[in-house]
Protein backbone atom coordinates (compact mmCIF):
# COMPACT_ATOMS: atom_id res chain seq x y z
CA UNK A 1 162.45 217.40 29.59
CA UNK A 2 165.85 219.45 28.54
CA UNK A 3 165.92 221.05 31.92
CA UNK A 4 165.19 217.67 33.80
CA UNK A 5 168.14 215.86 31.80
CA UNK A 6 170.11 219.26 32.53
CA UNK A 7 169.69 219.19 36.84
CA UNK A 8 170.31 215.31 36.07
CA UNK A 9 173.83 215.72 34.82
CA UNK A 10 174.72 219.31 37.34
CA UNK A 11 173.93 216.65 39.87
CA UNK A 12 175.85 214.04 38.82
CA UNK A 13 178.86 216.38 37.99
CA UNK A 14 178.31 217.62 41.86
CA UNK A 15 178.47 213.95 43.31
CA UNK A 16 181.69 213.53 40.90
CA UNK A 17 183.49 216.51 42.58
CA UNK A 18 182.34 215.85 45.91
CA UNK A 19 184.80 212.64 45.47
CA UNK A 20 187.42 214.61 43.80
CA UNK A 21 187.40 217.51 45.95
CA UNK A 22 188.82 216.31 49.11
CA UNK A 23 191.97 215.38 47.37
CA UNK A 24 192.21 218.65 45.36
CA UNK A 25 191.67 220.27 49.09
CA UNK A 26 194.56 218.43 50.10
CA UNK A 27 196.84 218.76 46.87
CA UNK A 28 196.52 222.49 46.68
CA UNK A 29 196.69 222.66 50.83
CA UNK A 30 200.34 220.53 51.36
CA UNK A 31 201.73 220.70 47.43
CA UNK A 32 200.83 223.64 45.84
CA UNK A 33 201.09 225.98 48.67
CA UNK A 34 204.04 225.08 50.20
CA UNK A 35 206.04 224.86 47.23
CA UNK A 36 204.61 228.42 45.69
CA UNK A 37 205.55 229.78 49.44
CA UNK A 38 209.25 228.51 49.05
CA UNK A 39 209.65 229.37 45.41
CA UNK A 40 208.59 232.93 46.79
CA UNK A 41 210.66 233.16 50.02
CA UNK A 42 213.64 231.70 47.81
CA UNK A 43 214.11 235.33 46.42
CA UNK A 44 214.26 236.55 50.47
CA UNK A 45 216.29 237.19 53.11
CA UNK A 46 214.08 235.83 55.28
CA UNK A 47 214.76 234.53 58.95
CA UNK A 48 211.96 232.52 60.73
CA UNK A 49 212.26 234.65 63.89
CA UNK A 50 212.58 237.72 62.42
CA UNK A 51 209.34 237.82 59.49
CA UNK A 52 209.20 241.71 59.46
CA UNK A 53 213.06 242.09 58.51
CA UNK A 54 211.97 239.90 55.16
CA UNK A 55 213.77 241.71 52.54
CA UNK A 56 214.14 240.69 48.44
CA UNK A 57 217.59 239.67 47.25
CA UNK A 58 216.87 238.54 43.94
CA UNK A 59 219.10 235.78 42.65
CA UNK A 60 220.95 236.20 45.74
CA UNK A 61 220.41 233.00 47.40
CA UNK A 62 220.66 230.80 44.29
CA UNK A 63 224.13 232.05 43.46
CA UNK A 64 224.91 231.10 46.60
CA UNK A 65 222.89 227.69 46.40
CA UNK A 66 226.07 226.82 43.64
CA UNK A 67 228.83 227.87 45.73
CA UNK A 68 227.45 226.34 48.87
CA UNK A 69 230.32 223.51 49.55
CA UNK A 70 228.46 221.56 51.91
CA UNK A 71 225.62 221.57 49.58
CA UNK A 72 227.58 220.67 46.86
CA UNK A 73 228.66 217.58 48.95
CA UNK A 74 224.90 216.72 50.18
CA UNK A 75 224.23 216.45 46.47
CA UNK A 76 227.00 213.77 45.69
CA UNK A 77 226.18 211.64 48.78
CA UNK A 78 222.26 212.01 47.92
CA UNK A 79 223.49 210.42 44.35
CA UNK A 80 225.49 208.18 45.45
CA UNK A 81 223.39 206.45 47.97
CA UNK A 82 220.24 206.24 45.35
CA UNK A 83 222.75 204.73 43.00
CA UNK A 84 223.93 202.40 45.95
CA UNK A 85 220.42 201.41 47.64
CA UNK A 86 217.92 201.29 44.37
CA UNK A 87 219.81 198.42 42.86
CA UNK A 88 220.47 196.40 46.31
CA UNK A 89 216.60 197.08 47.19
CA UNK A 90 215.25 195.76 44.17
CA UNK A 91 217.73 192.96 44.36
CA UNK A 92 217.06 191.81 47.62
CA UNK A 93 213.36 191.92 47.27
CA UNK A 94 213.34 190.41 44.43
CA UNK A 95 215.50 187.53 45.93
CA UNK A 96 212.52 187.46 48.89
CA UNK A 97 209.60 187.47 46.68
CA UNK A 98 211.20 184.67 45.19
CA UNK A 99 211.78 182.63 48.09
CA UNK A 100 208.48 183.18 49.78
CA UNK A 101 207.01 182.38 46.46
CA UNK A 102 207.80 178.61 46.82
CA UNK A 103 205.22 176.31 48.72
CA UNK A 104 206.62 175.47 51.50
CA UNK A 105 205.65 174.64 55.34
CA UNK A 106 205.44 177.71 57.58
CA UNK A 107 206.37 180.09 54.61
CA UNK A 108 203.47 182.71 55.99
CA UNK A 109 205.89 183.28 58.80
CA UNK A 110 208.99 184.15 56.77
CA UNK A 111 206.62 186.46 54.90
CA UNK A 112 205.63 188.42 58.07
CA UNK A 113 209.19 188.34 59.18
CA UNK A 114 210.57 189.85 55.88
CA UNK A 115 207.73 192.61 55.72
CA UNK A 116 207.64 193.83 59.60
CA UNK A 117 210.84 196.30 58.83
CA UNK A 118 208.23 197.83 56.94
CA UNK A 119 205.69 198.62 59.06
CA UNK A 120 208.26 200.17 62.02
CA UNK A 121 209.51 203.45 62.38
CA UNK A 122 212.53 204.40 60.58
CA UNK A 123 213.37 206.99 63.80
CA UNK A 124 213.18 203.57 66.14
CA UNK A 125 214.97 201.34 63.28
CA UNK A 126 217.55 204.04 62.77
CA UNK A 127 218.17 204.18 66.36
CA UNK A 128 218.03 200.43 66.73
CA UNK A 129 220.60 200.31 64.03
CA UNK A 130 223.16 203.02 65.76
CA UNK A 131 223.98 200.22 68.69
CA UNK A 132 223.63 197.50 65.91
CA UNK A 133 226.64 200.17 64.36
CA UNK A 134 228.11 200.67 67.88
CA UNK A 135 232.27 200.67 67.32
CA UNK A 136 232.80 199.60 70.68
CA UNK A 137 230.13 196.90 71.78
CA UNK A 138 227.95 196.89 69.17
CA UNK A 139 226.16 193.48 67.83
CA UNK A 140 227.90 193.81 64.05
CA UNK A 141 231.32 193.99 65.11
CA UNK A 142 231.04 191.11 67.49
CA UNK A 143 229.55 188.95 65.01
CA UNK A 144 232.56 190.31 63.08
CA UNK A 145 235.21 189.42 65.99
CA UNK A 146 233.68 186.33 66.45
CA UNK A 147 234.99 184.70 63.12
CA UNK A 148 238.75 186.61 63.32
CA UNK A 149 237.55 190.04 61.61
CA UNK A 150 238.92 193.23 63.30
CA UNK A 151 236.14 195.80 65.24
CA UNK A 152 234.94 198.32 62.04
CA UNK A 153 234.41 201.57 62.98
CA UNK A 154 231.30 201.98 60.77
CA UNK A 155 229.04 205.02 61.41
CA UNK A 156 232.57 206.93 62.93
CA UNK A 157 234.13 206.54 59.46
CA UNK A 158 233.40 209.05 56.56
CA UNK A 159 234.56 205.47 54.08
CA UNK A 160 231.99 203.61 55.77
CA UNK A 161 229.10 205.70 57.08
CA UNK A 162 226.92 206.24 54.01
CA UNK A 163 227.29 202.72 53.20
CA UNK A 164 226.16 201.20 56.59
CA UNK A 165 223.07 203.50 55.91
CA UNK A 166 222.74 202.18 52.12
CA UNK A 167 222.54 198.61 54.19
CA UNK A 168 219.79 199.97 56.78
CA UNK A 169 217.80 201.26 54.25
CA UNK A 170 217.96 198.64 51.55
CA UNK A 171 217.09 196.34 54.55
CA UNK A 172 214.15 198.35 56.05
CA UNK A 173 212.26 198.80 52.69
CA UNK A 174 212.93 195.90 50.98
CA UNK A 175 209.79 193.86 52.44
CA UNK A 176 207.66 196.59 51.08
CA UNK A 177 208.68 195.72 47.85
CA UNK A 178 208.64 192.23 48.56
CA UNK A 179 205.29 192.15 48.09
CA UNK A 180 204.32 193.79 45.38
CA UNK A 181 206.83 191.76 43.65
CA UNK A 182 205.21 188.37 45.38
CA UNK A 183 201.70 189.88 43.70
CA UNK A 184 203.64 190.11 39.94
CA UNK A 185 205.25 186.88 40.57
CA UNK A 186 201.73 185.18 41.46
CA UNK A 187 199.84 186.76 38.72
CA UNK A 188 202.40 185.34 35.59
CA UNK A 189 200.67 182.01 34.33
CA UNK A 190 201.50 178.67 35.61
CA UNK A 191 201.45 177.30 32.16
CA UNK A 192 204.28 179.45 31.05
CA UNK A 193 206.59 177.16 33.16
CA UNK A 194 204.79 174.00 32.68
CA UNK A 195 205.26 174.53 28.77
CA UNK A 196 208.97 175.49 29.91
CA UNK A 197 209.40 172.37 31.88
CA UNK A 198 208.18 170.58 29.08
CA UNK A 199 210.52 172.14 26.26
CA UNK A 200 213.51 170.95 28.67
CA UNK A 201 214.77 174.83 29.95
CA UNK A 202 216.57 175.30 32.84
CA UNK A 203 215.18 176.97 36.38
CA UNK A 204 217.90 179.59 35.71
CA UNK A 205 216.13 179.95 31.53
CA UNK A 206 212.93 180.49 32.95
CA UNK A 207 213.36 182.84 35.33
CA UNK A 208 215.48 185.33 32.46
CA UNK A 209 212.51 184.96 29.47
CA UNK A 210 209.56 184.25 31.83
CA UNK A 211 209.97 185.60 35.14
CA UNK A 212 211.56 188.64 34.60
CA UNK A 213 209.52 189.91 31.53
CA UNK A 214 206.46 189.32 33.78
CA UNK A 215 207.92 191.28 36.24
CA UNK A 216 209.15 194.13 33.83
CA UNK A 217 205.94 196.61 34.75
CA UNK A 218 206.18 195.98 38.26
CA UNK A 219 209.92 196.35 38.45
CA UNK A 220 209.94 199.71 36.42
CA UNK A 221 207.53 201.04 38.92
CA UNK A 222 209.70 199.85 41.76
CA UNK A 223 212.73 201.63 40.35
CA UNK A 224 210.61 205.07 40.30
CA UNK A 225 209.33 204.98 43.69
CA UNK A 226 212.86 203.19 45.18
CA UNK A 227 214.65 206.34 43.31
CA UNK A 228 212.24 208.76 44.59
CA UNK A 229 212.69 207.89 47.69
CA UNK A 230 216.01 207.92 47.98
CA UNK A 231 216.84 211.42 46.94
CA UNK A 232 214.31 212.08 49.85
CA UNK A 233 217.15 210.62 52.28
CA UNK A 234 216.37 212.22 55.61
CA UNK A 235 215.92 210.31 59.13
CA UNK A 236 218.70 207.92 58.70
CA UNK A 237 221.23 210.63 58.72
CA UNK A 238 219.40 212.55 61.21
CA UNK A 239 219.18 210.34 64.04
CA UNK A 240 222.12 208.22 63.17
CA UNK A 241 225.29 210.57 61.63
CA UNK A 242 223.69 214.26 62.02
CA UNK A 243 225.39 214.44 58.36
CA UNK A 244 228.99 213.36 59.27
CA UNK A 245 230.99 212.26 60.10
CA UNK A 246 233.01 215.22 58.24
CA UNK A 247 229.58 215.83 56.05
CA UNK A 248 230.19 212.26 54.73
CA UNK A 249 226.64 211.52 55.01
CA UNK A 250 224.50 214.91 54.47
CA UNK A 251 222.12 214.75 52.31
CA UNK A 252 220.49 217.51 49.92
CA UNK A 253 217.02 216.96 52.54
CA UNK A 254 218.67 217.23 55.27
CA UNK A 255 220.86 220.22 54.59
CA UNK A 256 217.36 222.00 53.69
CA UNK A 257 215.97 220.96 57.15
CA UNK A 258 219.55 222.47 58.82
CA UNK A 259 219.03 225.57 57.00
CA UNK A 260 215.54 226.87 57.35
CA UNK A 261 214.88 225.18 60.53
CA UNK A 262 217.97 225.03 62.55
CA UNK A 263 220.14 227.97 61.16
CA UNK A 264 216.10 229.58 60.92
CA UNK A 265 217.29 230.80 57.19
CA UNK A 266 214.30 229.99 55.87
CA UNK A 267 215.05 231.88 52.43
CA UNK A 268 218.40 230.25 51.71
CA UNK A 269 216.95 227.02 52.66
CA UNK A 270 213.55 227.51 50.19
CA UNK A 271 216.08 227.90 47.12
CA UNK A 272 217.97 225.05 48.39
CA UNK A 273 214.08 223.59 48.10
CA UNK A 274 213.38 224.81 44.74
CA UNK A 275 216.89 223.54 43.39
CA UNK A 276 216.09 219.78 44.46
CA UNK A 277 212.92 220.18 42.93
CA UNK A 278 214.18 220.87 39.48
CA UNK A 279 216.76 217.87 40.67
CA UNK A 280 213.73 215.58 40.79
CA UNK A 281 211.67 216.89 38.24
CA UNK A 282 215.09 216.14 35.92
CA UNK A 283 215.64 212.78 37.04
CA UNK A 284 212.02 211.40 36.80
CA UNK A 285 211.66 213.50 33.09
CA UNK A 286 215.14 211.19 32.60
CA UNK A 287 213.67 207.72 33.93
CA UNK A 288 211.14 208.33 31.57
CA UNK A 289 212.53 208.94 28.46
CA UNK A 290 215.25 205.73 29.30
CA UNK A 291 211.78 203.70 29.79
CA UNK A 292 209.94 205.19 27.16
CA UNK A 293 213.09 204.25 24.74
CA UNK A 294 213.72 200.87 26.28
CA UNK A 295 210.15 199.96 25.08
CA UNK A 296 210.18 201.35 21.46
């Protein structure tokens, strides 16, 4: 009887695992490897073309990392966009999960409109957005010149580049969030604002101590994943800028794709990797402990 209840439970534990290991395969396959291959090539001078000259420097390439000054400057404009785009993202699709919220005729459409930026590629919406951008004949500025407003020079301009991208971007993923917000805002009880309705409060009352409490899980995990992302900045300076102009828009991804791949310095560019890995690692241990306070 002990041994039948025994094969029982190794065969339950088996059909467990067979779920779970498919995702360990991949975890350990694109995580773990990779980033215990660039913590280890990080100590190298190691060129892509050249494997067999792979020699150890040490600390080498780190003490370089914090003298780097381009790097130095991909790290500022990697801050400063996240501190530019997570607030206008969650803004704006909070303002659309609002709006397609209400009842109204034809409101499916607006929802499909506001959520297809999603769903296309940032390489084709990034390119779309270059002749958008276009100093010369581009849509913007003759919108612009149409109601008296000089021609802007816009992706040409170190003052204005990373901000046109802050607008792309905000604009691209802010259907995304849309949703999930539309999905918080649907789930808070009708009541709530019936009661409110009844007690005399304002539209502008409610939404402060009904809708946004409701929305407070939601919106915290919106400001992790919007944040996350954003340090992550890649394609839209790629294909728009290629980091300038004058670096103005290189960012700490991109200068690691310019540096292993390009340049083919693939052990300056894995401490570069390892370096905005602690970045992250500090900035979601951060976010957490601010969260973690906020609710005590």
């Amino acid at each position: 009887m002990i041994s039948i209840m025994k094969k029982n439970k190794i065969k339950k534990n088996a059909v467990s695992m067979s779920f779970v290991l498919p995702a360990l395969i991949l975890v350990f396959t694109f995580i773990i490897i990779p980033f215990a291959l660039s913590f280890y090539y990080s100590f190298m001078d190691y060129n892509i073309l050249k494997p067999k000259a792979m020699s150890f420097v040490g600390l080498d390439n780190f003490k370089k990392v914090f003298t780097d000054t381009v790097f130095l400057k991909s790290i500022y404009n990697t801050f400063r966009f996240t501190i530019f785009v997570v607030p206008l993202q969650l803004g704006v699709a909070l303002g659309l999960a609002l709006l397609v919220n209400k009842k109204l005729k034809g409101i499916k459409l607006f929802r499909l409109a506001f959520f297809a930026p999603t769903v296309l590629s940032l390489v084709v919406i990034s390119i779309l957005w270059t002749f958008i951008y276009n100093p010369n004949n581009g849509l913007l500025n003759s919108i612009l010149n149409s109601v008296g407003i000089a021609s802007q020079p816009f992706l040409s301009d170190p003052t204005q580049a990373m901000y046109c991208i802050v607008f792309l971007s905000a604009w691209q993923g802010a259907g995304f969030q849309m949703m999930i917000f539309l999905a918080g805002l649907q789930d808070i009880p009708t009541y709530l604002y019936e009661a409110a309705d009844v007690d005399g409060a304002s539209k502008y009352q409610q939404f402060l101590n009904i809708t946004l409490p409701g929305l407070k899980n939601i919106s915290v995990l919106l400001f992790l994943t919007i944040t996350i992302g954003a340090v992550q900045l890649l394609i839209q300076p790629m294909m728009m800028t290629q980091g300038g102009p004058l670096n103005s828009t290189v960012t700490i991804v991109y200068e690691i794709y310019q540096t292993g791949y390009k340049y083919r310095n693939m052990g300056y560019g894995s401490a570069m990797a390892v370096v905005f890995t602690a970045i992250v690692l500090v900035i979601v241990l951060i976010q957490n402990k601010l969260i973690v306070n906020k609710e005590d």
